[in-house]
PDB file of N, CA and C in Angstrom:
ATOM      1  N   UNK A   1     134.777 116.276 114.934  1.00  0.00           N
ATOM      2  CA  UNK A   1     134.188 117.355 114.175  1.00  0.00           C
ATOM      3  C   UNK A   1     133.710 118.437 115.143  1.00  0.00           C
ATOM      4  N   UNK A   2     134.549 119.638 114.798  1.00  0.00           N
ATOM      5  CA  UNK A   2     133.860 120.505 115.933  1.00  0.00           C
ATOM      6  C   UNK A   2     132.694 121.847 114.999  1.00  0.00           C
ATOM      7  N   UNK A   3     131.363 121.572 115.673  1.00  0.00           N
ATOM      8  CA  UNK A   3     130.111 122.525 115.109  1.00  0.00           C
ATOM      9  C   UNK A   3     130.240 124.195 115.852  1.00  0.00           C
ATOM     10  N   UNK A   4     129.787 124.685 114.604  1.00  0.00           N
ATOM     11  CA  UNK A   4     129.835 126.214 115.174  1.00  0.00           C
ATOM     12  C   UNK A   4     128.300 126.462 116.018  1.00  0.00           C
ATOM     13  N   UNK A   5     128.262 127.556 116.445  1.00  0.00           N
ATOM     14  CA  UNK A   5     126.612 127.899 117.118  1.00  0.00           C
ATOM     15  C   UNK A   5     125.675 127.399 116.002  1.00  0.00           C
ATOM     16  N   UNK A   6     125.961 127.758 114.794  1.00  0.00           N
ATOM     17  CA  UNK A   6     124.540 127.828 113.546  1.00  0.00           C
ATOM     18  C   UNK A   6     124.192 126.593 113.648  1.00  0.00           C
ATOM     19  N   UNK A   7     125.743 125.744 113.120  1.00  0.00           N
ATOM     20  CA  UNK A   7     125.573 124.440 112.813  1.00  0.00           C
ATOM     21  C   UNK A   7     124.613 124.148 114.392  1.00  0.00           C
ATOM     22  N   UNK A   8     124.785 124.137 115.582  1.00  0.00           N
ATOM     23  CA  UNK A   8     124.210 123.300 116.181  1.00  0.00           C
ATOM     24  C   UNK A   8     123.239 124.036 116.380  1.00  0.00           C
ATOM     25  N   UNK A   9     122.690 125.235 116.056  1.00  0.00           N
ATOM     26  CA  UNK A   9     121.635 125.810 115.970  1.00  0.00           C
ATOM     27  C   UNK A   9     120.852 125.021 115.432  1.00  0.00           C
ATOM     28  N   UNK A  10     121.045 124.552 113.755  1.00  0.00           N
ATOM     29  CA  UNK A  10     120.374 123.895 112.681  1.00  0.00           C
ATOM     30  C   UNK A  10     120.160 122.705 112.929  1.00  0.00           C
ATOM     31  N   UNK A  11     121.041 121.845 113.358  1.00  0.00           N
ATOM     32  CA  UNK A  11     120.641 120.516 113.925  1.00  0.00           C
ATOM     33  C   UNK A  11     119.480 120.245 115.171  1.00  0.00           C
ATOM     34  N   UNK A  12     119.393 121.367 116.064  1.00  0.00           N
ATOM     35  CA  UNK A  12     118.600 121.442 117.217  1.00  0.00           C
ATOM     36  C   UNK A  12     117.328 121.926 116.543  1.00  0.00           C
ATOM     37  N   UNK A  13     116.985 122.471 115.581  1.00  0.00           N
ATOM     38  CA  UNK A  13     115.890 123.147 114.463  1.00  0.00           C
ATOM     39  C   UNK A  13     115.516 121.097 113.942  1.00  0.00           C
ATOM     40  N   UNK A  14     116.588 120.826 113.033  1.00  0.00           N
ATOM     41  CA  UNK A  14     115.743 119.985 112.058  1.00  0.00           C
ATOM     42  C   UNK A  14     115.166 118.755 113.561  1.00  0.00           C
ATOM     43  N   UNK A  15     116.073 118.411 114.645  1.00  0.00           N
ATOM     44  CA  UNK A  15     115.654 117.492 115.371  1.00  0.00           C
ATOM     45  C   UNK A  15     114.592 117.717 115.682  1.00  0.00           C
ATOM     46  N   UNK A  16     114.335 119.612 116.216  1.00  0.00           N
ATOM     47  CA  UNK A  16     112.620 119.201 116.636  1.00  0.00           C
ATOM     48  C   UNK A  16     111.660 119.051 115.817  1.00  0.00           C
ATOM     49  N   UNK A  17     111.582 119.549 114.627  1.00  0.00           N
ATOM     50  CA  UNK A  17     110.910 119.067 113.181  1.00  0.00           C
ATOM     51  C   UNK A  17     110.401 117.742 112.938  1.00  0.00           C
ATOM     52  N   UNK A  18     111.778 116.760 113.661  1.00  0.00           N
ATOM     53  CA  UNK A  18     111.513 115.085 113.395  1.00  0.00           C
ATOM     54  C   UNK A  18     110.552 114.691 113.965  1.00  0.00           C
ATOM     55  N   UNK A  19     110.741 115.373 115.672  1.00  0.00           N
ATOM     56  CA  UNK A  19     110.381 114.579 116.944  1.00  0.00           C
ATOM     57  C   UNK A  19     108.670 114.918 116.847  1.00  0.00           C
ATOM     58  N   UNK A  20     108.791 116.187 115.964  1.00  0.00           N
ATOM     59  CA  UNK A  20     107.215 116.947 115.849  1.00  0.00           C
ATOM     60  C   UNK A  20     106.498 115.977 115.038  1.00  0.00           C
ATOM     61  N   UNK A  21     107.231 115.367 113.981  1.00  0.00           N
ATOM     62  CA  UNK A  21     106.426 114.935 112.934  1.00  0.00           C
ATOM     63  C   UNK A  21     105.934 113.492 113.580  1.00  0.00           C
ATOM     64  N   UNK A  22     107.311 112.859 114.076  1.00  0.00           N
ATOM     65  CA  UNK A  22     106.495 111.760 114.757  1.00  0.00           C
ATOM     66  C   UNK A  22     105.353 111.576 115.283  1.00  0.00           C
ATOM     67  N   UNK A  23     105.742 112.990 116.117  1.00  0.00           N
ATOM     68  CA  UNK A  23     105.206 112.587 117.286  1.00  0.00           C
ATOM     69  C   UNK A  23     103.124 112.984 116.688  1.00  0.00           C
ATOM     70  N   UNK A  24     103.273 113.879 116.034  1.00  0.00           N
ATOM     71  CA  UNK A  24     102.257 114.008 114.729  1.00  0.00           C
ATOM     72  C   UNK A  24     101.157 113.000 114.446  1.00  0.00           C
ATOM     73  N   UNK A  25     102.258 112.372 113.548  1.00  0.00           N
ATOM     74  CA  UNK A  25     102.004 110.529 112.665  1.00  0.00           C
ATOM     75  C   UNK A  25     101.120 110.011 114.035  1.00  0.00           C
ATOM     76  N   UNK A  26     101.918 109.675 114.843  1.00  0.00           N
ATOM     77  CA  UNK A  26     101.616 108.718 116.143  1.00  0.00           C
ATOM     78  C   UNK A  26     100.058 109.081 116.539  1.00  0.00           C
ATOM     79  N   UNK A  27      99.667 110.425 116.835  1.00  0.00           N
ATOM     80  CA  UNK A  27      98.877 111.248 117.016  1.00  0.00           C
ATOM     81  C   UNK A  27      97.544 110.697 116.140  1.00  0.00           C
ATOM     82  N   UNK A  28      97.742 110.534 114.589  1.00  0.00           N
ATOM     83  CA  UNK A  28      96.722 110.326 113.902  1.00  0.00           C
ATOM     84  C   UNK A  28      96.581 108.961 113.856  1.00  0.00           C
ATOM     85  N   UNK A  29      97.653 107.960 114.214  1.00  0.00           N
ATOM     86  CA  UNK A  29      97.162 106.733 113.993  1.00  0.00           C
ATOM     87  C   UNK A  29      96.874 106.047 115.513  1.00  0.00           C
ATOM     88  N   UNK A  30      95.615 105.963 115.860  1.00  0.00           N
ATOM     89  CA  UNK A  30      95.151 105.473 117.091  1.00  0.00           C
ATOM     90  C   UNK A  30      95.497 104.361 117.400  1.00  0.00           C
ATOM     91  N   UNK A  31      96.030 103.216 116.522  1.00  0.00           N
ATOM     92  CA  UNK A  31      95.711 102.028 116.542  1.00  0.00           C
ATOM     93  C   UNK A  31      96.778 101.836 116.385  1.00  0.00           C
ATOM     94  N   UNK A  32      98.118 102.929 116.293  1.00  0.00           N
ATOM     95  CA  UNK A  32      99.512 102.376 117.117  1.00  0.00           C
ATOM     96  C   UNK A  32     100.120 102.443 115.431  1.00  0.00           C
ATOM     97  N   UNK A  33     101.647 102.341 115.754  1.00  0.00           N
ATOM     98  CA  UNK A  33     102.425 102.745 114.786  1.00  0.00           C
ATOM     99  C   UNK A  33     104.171 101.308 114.637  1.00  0.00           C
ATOM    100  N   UNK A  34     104.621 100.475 114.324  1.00  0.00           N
ATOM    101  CA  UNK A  34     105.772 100.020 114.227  1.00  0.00           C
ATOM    102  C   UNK A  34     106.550 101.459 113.616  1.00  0.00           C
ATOM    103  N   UNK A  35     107.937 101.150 114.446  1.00  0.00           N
ATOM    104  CA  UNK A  35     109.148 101.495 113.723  1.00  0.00           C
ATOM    105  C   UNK A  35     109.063 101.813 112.538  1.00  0.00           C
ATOM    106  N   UNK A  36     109.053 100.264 111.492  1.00  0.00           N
ATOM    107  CA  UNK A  36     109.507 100.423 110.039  1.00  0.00           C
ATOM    108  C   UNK A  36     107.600 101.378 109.253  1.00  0.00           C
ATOM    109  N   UNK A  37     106.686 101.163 110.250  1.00  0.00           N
ATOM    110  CA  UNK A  37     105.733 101.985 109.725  1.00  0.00           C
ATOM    111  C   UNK A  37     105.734 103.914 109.710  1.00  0.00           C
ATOM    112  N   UNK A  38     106.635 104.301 110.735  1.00  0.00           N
ATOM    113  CA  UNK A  38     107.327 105.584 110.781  1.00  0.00           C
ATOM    114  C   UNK A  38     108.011 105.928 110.038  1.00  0.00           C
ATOM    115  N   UNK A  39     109.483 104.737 109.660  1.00  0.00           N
ATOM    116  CA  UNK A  39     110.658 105.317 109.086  1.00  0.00           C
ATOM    117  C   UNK A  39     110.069 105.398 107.477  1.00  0.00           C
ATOM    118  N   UNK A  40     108.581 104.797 107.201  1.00  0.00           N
ATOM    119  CA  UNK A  40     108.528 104.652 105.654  1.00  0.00           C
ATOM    120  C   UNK A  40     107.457 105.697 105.341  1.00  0.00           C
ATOM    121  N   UNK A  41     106.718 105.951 106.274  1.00  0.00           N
ATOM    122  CA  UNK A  41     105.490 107.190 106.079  1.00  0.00           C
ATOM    123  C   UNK A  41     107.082 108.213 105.761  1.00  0.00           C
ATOM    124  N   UNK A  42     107.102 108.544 106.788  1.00  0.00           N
ATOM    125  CA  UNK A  42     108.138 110.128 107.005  1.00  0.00           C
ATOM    126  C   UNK A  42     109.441 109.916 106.390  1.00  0.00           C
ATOM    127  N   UNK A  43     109.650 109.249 105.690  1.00  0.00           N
ATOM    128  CA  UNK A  43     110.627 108.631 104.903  1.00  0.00           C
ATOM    129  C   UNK A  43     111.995 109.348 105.584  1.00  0.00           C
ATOM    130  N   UNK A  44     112.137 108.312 106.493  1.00  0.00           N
ATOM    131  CA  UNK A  44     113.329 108.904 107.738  1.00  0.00           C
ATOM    132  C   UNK A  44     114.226 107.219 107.421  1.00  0.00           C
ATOM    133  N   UNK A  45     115.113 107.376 107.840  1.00  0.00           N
ATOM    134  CA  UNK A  45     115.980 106.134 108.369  1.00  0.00           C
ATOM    135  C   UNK A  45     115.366 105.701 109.636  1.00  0.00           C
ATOM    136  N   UNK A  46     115.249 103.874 109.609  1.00  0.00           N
ATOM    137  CA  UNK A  46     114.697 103.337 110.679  1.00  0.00           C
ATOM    138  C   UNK A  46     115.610 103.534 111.739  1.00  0.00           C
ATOM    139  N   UNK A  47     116.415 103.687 111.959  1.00  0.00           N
ATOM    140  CA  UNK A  47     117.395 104.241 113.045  1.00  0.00           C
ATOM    141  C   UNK A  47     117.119 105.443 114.117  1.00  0.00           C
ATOM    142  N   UNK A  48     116.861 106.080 112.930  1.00  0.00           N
ATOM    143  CA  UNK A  48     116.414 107.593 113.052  1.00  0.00           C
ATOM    144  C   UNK A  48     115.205 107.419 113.855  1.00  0.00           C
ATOM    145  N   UNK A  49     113.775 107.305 113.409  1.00  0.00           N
ATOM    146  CA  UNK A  49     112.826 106.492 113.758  1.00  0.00           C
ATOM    147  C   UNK A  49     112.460 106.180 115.102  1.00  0.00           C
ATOM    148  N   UNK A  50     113.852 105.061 115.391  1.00  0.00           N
ATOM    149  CA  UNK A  50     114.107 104.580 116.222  1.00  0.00           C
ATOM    150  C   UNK A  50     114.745 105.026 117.804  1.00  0.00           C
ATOM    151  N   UNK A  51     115.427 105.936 117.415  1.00  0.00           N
ATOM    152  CA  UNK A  51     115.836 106.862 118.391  1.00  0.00           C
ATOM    153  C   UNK A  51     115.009 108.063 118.698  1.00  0.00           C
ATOM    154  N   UNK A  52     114.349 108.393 118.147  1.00  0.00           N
ATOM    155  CA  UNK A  52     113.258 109.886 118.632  1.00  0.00           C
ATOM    156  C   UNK A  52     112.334 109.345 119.141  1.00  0.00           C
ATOM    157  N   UNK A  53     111.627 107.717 118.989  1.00  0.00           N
ATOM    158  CA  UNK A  53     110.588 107.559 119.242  1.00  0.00           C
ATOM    159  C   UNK A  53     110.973 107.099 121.063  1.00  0.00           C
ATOM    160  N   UNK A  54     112.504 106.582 121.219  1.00  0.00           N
ATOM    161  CA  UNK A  54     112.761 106.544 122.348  1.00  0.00           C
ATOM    162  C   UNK A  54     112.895 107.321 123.203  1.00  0.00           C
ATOM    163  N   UNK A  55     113.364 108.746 122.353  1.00  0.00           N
ATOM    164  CA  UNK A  55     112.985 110.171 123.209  1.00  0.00           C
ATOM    165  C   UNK A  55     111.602 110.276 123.829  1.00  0.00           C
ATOM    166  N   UNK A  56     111.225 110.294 122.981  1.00  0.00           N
ATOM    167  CA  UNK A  56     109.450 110.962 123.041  1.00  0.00           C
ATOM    168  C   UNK A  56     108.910 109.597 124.091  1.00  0.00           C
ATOM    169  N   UNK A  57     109.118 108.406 123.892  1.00  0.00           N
ATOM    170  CA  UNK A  57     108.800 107.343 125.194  1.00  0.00           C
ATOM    171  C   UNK A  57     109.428 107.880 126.151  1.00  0.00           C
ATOM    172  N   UNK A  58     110.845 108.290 126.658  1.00  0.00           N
ATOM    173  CA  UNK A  58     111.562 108.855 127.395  1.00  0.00           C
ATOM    174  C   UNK A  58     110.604 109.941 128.173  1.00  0.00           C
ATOM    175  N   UNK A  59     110.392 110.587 127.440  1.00  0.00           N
ATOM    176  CA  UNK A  59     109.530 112.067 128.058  1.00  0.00           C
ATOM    177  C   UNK A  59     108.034 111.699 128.239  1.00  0.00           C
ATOM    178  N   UNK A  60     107.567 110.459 128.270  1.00  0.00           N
ATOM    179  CA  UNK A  60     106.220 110.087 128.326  1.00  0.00           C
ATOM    180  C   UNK A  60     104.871 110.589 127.467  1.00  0.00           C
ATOM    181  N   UNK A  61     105.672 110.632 126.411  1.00  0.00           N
ATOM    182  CA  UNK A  61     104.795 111.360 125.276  1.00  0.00           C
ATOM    183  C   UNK A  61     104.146 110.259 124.362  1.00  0.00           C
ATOM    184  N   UNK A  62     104.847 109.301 124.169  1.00  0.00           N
ATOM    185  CA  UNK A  62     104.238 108.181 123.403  1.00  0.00           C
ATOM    186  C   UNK A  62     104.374 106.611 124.166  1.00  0.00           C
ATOM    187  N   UNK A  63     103.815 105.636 124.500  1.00  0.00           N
ATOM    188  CA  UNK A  63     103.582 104.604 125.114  1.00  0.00           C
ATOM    189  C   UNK A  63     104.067 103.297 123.904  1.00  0.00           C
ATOM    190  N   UNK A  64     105.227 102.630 124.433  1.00  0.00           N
ATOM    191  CA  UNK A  64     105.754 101.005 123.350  1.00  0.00           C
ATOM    192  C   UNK A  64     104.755  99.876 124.017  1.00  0.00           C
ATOM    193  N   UNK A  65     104.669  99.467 122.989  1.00  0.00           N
ATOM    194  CA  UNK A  65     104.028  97.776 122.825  1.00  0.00           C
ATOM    195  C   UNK A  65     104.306  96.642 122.123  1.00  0.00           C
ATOM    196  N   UNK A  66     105.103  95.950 122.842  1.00  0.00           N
ATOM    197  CA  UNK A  66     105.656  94.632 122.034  1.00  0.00           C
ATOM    198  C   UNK A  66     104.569  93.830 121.322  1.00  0.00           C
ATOM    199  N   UNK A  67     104.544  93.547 120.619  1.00  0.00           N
ATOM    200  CA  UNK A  67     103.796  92.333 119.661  1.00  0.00           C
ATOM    201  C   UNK A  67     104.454  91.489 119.025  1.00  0.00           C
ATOM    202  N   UNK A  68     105.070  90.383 119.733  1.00  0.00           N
ATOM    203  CA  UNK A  68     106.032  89.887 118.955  1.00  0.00           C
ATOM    204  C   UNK A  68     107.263  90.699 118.300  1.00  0.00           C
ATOM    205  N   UNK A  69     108.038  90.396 117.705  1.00  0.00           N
ATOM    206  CA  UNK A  69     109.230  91.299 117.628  1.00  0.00           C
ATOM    207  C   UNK A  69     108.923  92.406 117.620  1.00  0.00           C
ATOM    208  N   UNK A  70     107.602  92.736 116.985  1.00  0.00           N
ATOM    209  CA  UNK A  70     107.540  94.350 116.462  1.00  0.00           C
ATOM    210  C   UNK A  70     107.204  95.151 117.834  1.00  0.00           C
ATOM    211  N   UNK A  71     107.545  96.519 117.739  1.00  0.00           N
ATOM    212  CA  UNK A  71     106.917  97.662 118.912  1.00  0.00           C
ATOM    213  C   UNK A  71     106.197  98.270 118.088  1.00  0.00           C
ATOM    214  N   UNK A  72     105.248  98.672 118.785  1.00  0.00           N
ATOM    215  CA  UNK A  72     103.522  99.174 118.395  1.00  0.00           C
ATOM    216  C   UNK A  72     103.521 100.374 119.451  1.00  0.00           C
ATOM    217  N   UNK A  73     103.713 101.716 118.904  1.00  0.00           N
ATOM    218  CA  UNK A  73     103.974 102.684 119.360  1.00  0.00           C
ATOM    219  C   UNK A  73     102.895 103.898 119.458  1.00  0.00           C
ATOM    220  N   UNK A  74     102.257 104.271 120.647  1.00  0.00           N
ATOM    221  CA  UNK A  74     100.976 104.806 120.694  1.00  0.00           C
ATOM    222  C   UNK A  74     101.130 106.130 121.030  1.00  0.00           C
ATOM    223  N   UNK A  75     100.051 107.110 120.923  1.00  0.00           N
ATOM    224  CA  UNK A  75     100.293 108.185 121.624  1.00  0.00           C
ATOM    225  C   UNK A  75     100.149 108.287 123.403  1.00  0.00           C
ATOM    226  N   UNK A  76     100.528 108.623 124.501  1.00  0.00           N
ATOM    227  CA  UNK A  76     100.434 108.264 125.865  1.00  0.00           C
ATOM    228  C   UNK A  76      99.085 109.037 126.535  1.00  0.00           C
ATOM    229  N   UNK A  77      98.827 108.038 127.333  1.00  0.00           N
ATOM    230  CA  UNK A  77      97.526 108.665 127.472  1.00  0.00           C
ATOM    231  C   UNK A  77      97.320 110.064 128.039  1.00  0.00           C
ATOM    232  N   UNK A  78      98.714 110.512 128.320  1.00  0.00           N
ATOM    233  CA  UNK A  78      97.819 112.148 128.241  1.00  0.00           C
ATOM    234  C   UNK A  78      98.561 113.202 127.396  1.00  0.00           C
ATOM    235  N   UNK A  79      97.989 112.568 125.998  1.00  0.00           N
ATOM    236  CA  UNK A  79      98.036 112.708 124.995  1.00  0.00           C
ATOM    237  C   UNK A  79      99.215 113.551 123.793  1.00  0.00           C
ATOM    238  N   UNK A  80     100.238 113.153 124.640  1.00  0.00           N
ATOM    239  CA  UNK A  80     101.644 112.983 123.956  1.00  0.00           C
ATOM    240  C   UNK A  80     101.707 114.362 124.780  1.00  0.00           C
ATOM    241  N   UNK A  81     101.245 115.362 125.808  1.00  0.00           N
ATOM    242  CA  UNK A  81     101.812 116.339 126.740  1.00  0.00           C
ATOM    243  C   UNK A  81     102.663 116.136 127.328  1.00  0.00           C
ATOM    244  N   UNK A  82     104.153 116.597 127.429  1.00  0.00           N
ATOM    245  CA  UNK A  82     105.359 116.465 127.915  1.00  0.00           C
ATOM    246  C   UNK A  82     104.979 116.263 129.663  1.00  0.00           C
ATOM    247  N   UNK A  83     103.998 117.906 129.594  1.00  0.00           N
ATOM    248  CA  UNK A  83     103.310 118.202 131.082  1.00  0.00           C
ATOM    249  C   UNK A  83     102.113 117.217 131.831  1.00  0.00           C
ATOM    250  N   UNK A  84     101.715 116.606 131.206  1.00  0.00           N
ATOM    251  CA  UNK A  84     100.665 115.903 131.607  1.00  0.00           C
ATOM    252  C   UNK A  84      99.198 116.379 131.368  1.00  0.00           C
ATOM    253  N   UNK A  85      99.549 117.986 130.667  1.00  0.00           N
ATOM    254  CA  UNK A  85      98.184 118.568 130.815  1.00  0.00           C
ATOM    255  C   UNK A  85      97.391 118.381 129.731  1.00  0.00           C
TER     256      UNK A  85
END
């Protein structure tokens, strides 16, 4: 499938929308967030979910925590800033 500028204009628009909202959610819940507790607030696909929240861990914006199967997903301690500031 080949995208024109708009199209990937629009896709690069709704992605940061997602990564915002997560990253949002995460923000208000101190006490940490699962996967399937994201994909059902923001009524996203757990997939979906699942992959931004690995971004945003990626960029050191949010901190994973295993608990038994589940990941318990926090905001990072300096405080989801890409920059650190």
């Amino acid at each position: 499938m080949v995208r024109t500028g708009e199209q990937m204009t629009t896709l690069t628009i709704r992605e940061q929308e997602t990564k915002h909202r997560i990253l949002n959610l995460v923000k208000e819940n101190n006490d940490g967030l699962t996967i399937s507790d994201i994909s059902r607030i923001l009524e996203i696909h757990y997939t979906t979910a699942s992959k931004y929240l690995a971004v945003l861990e990626a960029e050191k914006r949010v901190v994973r925590r295993g608990i038994g199967m589940a990941k318990l997903f926090r905001l990072a301690p300096n405080g989801g800033d890409a920059n650190g500031q």
